[in-house]
Protein backbone atom coordinates (compact mmCIF):
# COMPACT_ATOMS: atom_id res chain seq x y z
CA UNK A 1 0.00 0.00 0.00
CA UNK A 2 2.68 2.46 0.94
CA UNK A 3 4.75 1.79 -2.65
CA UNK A 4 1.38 2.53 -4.44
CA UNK A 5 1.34 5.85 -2.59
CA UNK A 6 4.64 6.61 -3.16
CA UNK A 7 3.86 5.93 -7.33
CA UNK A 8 0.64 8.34 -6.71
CA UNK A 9 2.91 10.96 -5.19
CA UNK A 10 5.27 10.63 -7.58
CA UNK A 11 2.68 11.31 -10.74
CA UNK A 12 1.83 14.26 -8.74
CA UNK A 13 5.44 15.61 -8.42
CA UNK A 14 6.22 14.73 -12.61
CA UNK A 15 2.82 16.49 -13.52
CA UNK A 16 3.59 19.57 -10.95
CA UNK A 17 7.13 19.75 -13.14
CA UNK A 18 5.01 20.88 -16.14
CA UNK A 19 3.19 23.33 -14.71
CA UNK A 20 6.00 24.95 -13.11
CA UNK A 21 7.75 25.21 -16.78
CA UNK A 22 4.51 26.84 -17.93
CA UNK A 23 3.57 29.18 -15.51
CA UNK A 24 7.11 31.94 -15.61
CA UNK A 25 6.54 31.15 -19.42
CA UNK A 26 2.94 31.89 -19.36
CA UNK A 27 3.51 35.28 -17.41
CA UNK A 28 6.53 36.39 -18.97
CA UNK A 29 5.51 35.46 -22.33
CA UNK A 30 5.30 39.27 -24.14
CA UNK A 31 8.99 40.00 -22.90
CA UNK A 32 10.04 36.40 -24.16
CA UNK A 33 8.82 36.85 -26.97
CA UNK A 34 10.46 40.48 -27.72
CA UNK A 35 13.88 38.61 -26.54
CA UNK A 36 13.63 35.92 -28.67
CA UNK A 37 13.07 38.03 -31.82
CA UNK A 38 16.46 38.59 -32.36
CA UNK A 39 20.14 36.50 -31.90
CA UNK A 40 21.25 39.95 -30.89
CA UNK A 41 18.90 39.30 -28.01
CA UNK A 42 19.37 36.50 -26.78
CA UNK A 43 21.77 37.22 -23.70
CA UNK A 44 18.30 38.70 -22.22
CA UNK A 45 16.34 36.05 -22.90
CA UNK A 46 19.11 33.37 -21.42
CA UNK A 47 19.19 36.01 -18.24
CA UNK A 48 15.67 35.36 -17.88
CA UNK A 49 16.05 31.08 -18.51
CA UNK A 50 18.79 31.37 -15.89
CA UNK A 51 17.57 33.52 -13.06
CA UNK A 52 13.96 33.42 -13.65
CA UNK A 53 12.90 29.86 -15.12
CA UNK A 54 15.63 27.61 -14.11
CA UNK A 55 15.24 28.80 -10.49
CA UNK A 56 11.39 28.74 -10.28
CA UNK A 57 11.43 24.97 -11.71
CA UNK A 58 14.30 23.82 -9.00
CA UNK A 59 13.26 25.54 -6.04
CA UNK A 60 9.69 24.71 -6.93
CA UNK A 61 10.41 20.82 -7.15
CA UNK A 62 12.47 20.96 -4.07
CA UNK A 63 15.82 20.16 -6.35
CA UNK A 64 18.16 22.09 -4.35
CA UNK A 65 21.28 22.41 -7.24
CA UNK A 66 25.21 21.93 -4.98
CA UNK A 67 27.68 23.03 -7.44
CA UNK A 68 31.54 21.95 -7.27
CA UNK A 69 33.68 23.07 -9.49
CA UNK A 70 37.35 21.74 -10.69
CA UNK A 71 37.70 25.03 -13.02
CA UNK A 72 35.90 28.72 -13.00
CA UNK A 73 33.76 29.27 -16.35
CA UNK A 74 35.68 32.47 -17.57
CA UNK A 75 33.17 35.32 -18.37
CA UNK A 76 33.21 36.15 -22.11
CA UNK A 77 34.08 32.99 -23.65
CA UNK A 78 33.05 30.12 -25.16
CA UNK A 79 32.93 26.50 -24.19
CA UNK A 80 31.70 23.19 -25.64
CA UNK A 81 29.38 22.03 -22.40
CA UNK A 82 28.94 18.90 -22.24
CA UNK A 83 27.48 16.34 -19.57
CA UNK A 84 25.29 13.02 -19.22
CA UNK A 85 21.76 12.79 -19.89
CA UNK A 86 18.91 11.89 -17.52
CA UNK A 87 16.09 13.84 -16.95
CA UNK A 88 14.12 17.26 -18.19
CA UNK A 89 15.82 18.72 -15.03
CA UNK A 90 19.09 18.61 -17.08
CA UNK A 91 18.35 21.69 -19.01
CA UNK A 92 17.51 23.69 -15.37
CA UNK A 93 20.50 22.29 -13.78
CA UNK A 94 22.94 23.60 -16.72
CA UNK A 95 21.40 27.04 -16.76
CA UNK A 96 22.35 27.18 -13.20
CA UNK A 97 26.09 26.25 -14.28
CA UNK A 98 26.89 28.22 -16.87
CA UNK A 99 27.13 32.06 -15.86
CA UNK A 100 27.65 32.74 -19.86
CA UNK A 101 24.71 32.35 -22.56
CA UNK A 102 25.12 29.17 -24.29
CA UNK A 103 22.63 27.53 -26.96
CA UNK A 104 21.19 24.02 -26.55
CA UNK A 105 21.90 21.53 -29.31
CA UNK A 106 18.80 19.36 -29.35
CA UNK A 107 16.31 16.85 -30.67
CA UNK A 108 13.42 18.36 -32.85
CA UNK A 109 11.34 16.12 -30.68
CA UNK A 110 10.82 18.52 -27.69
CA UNK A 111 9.02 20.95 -29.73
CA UNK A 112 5.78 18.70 -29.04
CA UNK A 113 5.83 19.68 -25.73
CA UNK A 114 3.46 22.27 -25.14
CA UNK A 115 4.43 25.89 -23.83
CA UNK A 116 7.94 25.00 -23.61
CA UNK A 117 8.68 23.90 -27.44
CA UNK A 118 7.27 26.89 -28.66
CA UNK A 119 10.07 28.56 -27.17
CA UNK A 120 12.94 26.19 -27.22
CA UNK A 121 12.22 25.84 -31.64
CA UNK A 122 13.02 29.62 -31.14
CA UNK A 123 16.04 29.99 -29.25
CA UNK A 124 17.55 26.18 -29.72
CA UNK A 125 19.39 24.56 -32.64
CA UNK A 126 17.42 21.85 -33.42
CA UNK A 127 18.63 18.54 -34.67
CA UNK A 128 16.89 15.35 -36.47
CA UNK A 129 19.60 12.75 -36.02
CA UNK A 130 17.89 10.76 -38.63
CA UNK A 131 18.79 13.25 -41.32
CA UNK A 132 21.87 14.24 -42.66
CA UNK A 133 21.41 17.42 -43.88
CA UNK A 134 20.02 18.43 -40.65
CA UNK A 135 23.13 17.49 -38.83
CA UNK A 136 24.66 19.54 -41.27
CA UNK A 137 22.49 22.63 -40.50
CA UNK A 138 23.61 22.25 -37.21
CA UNK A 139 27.11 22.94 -37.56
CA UNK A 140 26.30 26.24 -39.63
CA UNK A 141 23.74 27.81 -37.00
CA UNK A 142 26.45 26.73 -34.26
CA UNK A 143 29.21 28.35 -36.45
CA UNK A 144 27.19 31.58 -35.84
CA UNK A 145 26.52 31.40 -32.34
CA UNK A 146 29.98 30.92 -31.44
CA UNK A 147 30.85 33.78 -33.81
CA UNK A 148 28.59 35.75 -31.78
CA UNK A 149 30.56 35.13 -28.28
CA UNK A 150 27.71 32.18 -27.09
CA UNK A 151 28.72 29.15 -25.50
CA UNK A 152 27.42 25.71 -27.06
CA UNK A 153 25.50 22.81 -24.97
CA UNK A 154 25.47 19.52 -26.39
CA UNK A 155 24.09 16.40 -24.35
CA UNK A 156 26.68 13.56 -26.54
CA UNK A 157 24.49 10.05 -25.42
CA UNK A 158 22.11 11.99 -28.40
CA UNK A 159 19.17 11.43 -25.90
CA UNK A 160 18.55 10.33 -22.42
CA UNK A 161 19.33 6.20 -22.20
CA UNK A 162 17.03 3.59 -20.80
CA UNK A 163 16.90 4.10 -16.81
CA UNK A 164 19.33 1.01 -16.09
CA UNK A 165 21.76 2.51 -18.51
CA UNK A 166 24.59 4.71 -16.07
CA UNK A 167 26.33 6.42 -19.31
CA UNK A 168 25.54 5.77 -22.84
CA UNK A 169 27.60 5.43 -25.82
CA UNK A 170 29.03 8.96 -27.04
CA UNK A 171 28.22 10.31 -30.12
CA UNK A 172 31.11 12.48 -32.20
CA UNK A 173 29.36 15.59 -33.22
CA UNK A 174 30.40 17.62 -29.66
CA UNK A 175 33.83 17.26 -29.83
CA UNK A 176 34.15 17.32 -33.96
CA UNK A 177 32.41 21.14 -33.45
CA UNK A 178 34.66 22.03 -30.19
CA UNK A 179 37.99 20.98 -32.39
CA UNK A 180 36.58 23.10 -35.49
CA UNK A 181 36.52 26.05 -33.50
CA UNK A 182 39.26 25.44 -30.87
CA UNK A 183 36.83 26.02 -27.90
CA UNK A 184 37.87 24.18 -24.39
CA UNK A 185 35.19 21.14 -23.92
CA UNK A 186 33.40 21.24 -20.30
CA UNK A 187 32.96 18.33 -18.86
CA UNK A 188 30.12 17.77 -16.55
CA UNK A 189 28.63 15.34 -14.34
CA UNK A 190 24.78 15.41 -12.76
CA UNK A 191 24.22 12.88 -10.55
CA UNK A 192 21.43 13.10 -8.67
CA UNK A 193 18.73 13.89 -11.49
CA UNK A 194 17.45 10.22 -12.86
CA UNK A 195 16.65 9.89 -8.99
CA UNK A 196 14.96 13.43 -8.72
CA UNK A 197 12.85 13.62 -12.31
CA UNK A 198 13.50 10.33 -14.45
CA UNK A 199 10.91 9.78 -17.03
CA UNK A 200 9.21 6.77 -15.37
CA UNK A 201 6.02 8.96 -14.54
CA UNK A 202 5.89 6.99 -11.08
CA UNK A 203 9.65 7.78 -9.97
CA UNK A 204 10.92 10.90 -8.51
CA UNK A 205 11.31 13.06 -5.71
CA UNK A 206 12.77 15.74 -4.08
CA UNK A 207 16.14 16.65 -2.67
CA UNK A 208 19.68 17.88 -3.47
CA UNK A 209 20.99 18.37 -7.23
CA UNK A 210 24.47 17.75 -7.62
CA UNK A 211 26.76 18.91 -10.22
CA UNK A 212 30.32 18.56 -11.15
CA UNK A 213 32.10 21.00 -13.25
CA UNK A 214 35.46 18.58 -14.10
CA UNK A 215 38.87 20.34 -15.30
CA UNK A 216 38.34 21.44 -19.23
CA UNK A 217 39.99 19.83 -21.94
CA UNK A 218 41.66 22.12 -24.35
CA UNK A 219 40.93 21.64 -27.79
CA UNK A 220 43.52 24.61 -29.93
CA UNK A 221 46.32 21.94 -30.39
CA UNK A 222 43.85 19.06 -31.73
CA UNK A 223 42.43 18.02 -35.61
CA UNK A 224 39.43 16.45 -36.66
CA UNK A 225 41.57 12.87 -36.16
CA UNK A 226 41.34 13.23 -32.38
CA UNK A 227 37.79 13.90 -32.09
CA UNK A 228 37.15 9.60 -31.37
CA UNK A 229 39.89 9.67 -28.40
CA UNK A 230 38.59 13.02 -27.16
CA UNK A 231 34.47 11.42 -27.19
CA UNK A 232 35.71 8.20 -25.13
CA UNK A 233 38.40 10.39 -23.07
CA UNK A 234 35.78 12.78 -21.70
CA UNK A 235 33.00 9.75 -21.49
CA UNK A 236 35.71 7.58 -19.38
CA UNK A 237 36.09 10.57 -17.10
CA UNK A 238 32.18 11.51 -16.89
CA UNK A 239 31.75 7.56 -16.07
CA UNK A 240 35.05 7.10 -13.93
CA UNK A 241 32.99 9.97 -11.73
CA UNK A 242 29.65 8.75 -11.11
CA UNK A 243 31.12 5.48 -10.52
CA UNK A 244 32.91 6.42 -7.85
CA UNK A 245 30.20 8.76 -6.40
């Protein structure tokens, strides 16, 4: 009897996630809108998804984010972010880490999800990993954000793994862009956020949301050759870390 009460609560708590994503959305939506008109303003509207949303959405689930850092995120410049994938919770969580405006990298899928994919098809280079030329079109809008001073984020598992999965194969695409434009790769590690918001609809709860910032890898001295090592360097030190959690 308790278990089924804890599944009932735990509906609760996954639905309760949506409608805290809606509601700054819903409020604020004239002035997002405005600032995500242009590229030129789009520092303003990542002010407002870092300060605003993000903190609404983790205070309001009780997902306290605990921060450690290896290196400082320098102010001005860009990085490839990177870091594994586990929940919807993983875009608050690296809004809270990144003091500089980076764009997501992402599936076209979360468009479909109402409110929210109105915005993100806005502000987010979209991906279908199904189609080549779209993985092409990536590289090009990313070429322009970077050009622009903006950070990039790129989850590399391509897509949040099956729960019993700890770290999924890495895809290429991350570290082939970071090498291209000789910006240092941030690796990251969340660990607490399958256990907080995973996408069984009867898991989750409450309670602290770690992060990891691990040292950067520098990418000015590497070619397009290294860009296998670098993937299974950065996923064997991701791993190695929530291991040994």
């Amino acid at each position: 009897m308790i278990k089924i009460f804890k599944k009932i609560g735990s509906v609760f708590y996954q639905i309760w996630f949506y409608i805290l994503v809606a509601i700054p959305i819903l409020l604020l939506f004239p002035i997002l809108i405005l600032l995500s008109a242009s590229e030129k303003w789009y520092p303003h509207f990542f002010w407002v998804a870092r300060n605003i949303w993000a903190n609404f959405i983790l205070f309001g689930m009780g997902c306290i984010p605990n921060i450690k850092r290896e290196q400082q995120i320098v102010r001005g410049k860009s990085y490839m972010l990177v870091a594994n994938h586990t929940s919807m919770l993983d875009i608050m969580l690296m809004l809270k880490v990144s003091p500089n405006p980076f764009v997501f990298v992402g599936k076209k899928e979360l468009v479909k999800i109402p409110v929210f994919g109105f915005f993100y098809k806005r502000v987010c280079i979209m991906v279908d990993r199904s189609d080549s030329k779209s993985r092409t079109a990536v590289y090009r809008r990313a070429q322009k954000r970077l050009a622009n001073g903006l950070s990039i984020c790129i989850f590399p598992e391509g897509g949040v793994p099956e729960e019993h999965i700890v770290l999924d194969a890495f895809k290429g695409g991350a570290f082939k862009m970071a090498i291209a434009h000789e910006i240092p790769i941030v690796p990251m590690v969340f660990f607490d956020n399958k256990q907080r918001l995973p996408f069984t609809i009867t898991k989750g709860k409450p309670g602290k949301a770690r992060v990891k910032v691990l040292r950067f890898i520098e990418t000015k001295t590497l070619g397009e050759a290294h860009k296998g090592s670098i993937s299974e360097e950065v996923r064997e030190l991701i791993l190695r870390t929530l291991t040994n959690n």
